[in-house]
PDB file of N, CA and C in Angstrom:
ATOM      1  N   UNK A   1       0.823  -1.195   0.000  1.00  0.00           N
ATOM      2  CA  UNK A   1       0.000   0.000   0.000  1.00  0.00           C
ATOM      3  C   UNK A   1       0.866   1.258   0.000  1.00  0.00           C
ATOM      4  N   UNK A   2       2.080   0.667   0.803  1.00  0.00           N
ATOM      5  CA  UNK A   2       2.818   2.419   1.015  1.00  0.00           C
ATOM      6  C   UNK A   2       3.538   2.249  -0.548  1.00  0.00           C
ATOM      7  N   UNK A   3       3.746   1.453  -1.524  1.00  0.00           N
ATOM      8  CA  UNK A   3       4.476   2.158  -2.662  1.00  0.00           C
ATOM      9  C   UNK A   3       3.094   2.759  -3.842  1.00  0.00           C
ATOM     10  N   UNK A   4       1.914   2.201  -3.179  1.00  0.00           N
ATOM     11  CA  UNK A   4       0.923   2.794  -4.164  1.00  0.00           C
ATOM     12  C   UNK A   4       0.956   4.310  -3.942  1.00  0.00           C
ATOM     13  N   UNK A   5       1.260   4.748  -2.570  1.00  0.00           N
ATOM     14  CA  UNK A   5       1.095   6.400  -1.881  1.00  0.00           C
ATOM     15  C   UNK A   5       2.517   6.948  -2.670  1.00  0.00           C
ATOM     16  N   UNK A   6       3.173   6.361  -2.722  1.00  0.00           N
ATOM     17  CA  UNK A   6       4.744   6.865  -2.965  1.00  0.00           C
ATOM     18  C   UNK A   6       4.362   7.277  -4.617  1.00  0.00           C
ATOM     19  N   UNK A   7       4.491   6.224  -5.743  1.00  0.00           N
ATOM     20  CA  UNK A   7       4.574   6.245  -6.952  1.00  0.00           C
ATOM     21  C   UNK A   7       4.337   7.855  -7.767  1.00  0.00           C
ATOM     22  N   UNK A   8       3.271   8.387  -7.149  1.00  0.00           N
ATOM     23  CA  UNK A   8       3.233   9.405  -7.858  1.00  0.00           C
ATOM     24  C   UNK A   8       3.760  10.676  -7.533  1.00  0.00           C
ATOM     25  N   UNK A   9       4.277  10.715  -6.464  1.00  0.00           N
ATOM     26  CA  UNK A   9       5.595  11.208  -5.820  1.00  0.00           C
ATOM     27  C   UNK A   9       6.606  10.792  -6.522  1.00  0.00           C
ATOM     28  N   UNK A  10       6.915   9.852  -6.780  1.00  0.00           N
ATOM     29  CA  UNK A  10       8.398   9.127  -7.687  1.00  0.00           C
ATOM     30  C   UNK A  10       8.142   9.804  -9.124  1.00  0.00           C
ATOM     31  N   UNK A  11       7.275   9.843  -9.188  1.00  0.00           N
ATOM     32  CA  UNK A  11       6.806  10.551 -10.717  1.00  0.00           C
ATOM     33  C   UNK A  11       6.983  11.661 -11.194  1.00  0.00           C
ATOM     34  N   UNK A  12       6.805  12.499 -10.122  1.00  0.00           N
ATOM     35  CA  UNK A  12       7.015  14.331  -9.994  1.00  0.00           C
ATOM     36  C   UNK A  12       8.589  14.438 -10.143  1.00  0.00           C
ATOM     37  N   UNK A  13       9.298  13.424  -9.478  1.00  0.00           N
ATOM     38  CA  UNK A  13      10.459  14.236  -8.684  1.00  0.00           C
ATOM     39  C   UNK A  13      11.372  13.393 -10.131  1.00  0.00           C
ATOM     40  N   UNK A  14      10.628  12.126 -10.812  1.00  0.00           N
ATOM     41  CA  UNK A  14      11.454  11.929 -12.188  1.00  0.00           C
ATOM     42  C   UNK A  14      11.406  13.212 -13.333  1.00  0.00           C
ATOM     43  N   UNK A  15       9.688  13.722 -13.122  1.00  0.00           N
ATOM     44  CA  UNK A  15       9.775  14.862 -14.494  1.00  0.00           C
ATOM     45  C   UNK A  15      10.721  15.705 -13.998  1.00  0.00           C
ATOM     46  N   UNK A  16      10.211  16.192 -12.555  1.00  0.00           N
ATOM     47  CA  UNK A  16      11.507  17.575 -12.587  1.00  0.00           C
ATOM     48  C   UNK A  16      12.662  17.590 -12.399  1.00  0.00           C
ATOM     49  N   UNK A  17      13.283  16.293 -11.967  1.00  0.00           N
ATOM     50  CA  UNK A  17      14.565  16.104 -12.709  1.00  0.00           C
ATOM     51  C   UNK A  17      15.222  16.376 -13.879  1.00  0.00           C
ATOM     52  N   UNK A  18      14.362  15.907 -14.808  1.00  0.00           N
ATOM     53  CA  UNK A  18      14.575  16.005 -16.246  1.00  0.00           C
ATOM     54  C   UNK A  18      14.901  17.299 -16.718  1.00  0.00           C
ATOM     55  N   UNK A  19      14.305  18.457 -15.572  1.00  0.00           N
ATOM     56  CA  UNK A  19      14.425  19.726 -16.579  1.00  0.00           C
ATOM     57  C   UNK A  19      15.406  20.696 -16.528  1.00  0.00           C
ATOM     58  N   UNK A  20      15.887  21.372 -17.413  1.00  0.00           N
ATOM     59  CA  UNK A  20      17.263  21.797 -17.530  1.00  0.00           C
ATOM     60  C   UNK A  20      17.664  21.291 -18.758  1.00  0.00           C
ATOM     61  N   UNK A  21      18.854  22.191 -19.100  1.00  0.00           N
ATOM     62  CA  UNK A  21      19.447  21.955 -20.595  1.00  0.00           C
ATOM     63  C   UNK A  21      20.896  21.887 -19.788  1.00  0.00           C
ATOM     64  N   UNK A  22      21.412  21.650 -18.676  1.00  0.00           N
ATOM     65  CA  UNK A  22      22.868  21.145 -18.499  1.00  0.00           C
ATOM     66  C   UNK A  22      22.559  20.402 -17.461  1.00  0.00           C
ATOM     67  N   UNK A  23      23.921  20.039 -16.797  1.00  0.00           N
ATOM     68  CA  UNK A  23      24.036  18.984 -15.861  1.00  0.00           C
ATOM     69  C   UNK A  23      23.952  20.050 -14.390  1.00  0.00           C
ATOM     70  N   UNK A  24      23.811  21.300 -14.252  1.00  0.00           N
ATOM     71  CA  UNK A  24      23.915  22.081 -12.809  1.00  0.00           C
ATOM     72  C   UNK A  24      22.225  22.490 -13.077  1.00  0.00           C
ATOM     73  N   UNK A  25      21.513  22.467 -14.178  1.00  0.00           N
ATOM     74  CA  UNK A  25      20.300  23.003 -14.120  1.00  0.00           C
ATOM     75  C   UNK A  25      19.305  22.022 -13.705  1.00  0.00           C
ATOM     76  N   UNK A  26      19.618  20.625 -14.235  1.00  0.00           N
ATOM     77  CA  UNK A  26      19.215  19.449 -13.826  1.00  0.00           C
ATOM     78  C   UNK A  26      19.247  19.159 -12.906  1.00  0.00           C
ATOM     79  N   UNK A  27      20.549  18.960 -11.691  1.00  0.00           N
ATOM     80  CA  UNK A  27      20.388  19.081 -10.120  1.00  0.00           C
ATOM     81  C   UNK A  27      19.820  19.902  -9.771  1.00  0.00           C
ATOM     82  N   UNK A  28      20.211  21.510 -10.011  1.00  0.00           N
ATOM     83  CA  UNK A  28      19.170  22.345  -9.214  1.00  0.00           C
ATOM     84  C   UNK A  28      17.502  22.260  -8.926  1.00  0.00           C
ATOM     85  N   UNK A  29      16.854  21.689 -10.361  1.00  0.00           N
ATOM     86  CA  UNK A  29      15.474  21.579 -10.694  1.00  0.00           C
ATOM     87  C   UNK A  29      14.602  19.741  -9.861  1.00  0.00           C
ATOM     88  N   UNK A  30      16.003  18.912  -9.617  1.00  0.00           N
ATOM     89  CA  UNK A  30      15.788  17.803  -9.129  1.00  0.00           C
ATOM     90  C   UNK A  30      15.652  17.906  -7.762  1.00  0.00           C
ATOM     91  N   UNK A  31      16.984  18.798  -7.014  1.00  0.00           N
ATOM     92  CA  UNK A  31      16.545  18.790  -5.995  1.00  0.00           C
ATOM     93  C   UNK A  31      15.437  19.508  -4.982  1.00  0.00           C
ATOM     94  N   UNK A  32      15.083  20.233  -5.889  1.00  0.00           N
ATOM     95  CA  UNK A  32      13.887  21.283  -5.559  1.00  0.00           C
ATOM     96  C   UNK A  32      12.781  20.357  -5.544  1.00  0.00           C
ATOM     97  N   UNK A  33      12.737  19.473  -6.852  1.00  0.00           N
ATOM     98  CA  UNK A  33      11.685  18.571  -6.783  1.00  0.00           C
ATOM     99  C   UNK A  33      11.555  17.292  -5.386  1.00  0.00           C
ATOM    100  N   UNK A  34      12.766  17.186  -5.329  1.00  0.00           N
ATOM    101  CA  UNK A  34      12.980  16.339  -4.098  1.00  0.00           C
ATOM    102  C   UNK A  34      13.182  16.740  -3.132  1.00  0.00           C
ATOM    103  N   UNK A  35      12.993  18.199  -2.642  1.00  0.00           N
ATOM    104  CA  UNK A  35      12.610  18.931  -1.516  1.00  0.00           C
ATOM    105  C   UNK A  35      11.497  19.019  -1.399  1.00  0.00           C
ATOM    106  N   UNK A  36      10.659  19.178  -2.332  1.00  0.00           N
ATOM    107  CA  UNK A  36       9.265  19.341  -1.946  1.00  0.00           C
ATOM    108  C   UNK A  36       8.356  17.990  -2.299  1.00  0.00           C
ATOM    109  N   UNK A  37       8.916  16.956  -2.361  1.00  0.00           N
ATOM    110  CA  UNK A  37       8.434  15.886  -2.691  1.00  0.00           C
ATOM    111  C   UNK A  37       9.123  15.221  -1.005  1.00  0.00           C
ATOM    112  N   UNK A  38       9.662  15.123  -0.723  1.00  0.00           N
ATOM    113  CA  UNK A  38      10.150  14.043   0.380  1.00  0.00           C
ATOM    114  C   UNK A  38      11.107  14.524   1.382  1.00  0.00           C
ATOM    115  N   UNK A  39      11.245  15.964   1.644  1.00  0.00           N
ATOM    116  CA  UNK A  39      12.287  16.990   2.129  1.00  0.00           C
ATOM    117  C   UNK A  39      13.680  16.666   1.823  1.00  0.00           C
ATOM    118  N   UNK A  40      14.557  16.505   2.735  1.00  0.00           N
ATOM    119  CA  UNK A  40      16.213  16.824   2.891  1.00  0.00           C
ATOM    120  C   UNK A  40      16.292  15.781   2.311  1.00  0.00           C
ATOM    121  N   UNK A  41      15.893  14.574   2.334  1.00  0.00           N
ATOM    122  CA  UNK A  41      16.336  13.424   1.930  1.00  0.00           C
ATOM    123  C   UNK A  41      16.073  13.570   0.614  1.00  0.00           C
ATOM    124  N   UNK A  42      14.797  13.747   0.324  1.00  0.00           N
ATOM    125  CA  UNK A  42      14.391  14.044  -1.130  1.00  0.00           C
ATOM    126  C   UNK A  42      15.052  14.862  -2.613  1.00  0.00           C
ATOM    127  N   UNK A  43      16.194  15.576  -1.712  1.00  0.00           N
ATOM    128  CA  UNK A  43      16.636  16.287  -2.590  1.00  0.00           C
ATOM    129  C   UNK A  43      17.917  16.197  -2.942  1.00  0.00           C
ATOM    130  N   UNK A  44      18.303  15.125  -2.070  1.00  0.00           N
ATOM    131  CA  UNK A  44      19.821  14.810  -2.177  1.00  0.00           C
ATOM    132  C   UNK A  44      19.610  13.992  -3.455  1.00  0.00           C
ATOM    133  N   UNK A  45      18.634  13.194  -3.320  1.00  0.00           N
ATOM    134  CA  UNK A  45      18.285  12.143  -4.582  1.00  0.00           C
ATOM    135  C   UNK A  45      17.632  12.875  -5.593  1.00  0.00           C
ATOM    136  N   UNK A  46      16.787  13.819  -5.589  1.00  0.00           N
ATOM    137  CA  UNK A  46      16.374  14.463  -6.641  1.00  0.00           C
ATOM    138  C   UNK A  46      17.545  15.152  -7.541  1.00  0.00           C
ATOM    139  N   UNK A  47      18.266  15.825  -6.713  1.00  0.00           N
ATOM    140  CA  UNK A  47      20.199  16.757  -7.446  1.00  0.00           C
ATOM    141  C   UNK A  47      20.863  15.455  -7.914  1.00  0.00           C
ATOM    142  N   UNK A  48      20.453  14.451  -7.246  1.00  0.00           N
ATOM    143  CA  UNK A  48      21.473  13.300  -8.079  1.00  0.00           C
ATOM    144  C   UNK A  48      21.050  12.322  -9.076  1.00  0.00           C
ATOM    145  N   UNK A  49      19.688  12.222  -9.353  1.00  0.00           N
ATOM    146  CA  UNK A  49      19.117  11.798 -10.285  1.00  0.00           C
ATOM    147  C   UNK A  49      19.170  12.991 -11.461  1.00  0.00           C
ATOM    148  N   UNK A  50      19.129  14.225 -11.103  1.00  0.00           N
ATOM    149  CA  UNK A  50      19.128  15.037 -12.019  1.00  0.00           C
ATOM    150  C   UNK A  50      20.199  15.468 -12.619  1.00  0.00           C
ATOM    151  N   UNK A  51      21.156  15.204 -12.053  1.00  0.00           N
ATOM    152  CA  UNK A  51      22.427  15.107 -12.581  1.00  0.00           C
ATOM    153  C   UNK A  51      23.270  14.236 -13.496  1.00  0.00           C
ATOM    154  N   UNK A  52      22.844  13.045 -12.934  1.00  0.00           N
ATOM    155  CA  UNK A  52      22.793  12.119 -13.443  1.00  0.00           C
ATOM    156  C   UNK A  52      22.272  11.546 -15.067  1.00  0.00           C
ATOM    157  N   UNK A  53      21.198  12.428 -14.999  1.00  0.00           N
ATOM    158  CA  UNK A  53      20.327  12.280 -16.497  1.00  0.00           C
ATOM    159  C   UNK A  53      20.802  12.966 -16.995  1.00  0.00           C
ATOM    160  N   UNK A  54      21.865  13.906 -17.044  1.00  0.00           N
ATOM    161  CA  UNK A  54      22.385  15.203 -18.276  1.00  0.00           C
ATOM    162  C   UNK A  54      23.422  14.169 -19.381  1.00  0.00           C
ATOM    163  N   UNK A  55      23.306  14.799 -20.310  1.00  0.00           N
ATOM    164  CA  UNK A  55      23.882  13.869 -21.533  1.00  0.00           C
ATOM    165  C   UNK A  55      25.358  14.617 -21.312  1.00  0.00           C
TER     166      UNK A  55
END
């Protein structure tokens, strides 16, 4: 039940990862998403997923 509550939370914090046209705009926009998706923790993983996705 708790990953049915989660998923669309996981969802938000994948789009706004994505956004940005470099690899510092992408963390910045990830971890914001993962601040306001899951707080402190959320955003360490949101800046690093978003970083992560830059080509």
């Amino acid at each position: 039940m708790k990953l049915v509550k989660l998923t669309p939370a996981l969802a938000v914090l994948a789009l706004l990862a994505a956004c940005g046209h470099n690899a510092t705009e992408r963390a910045a926009t990830g971890g914001l998403g993962g601040a306001l998706v899951a707080g402190p923790a959320g955003a360490v993983v949101g800046g690093t997923v978003g970083a992560a996705t830059a080509h």
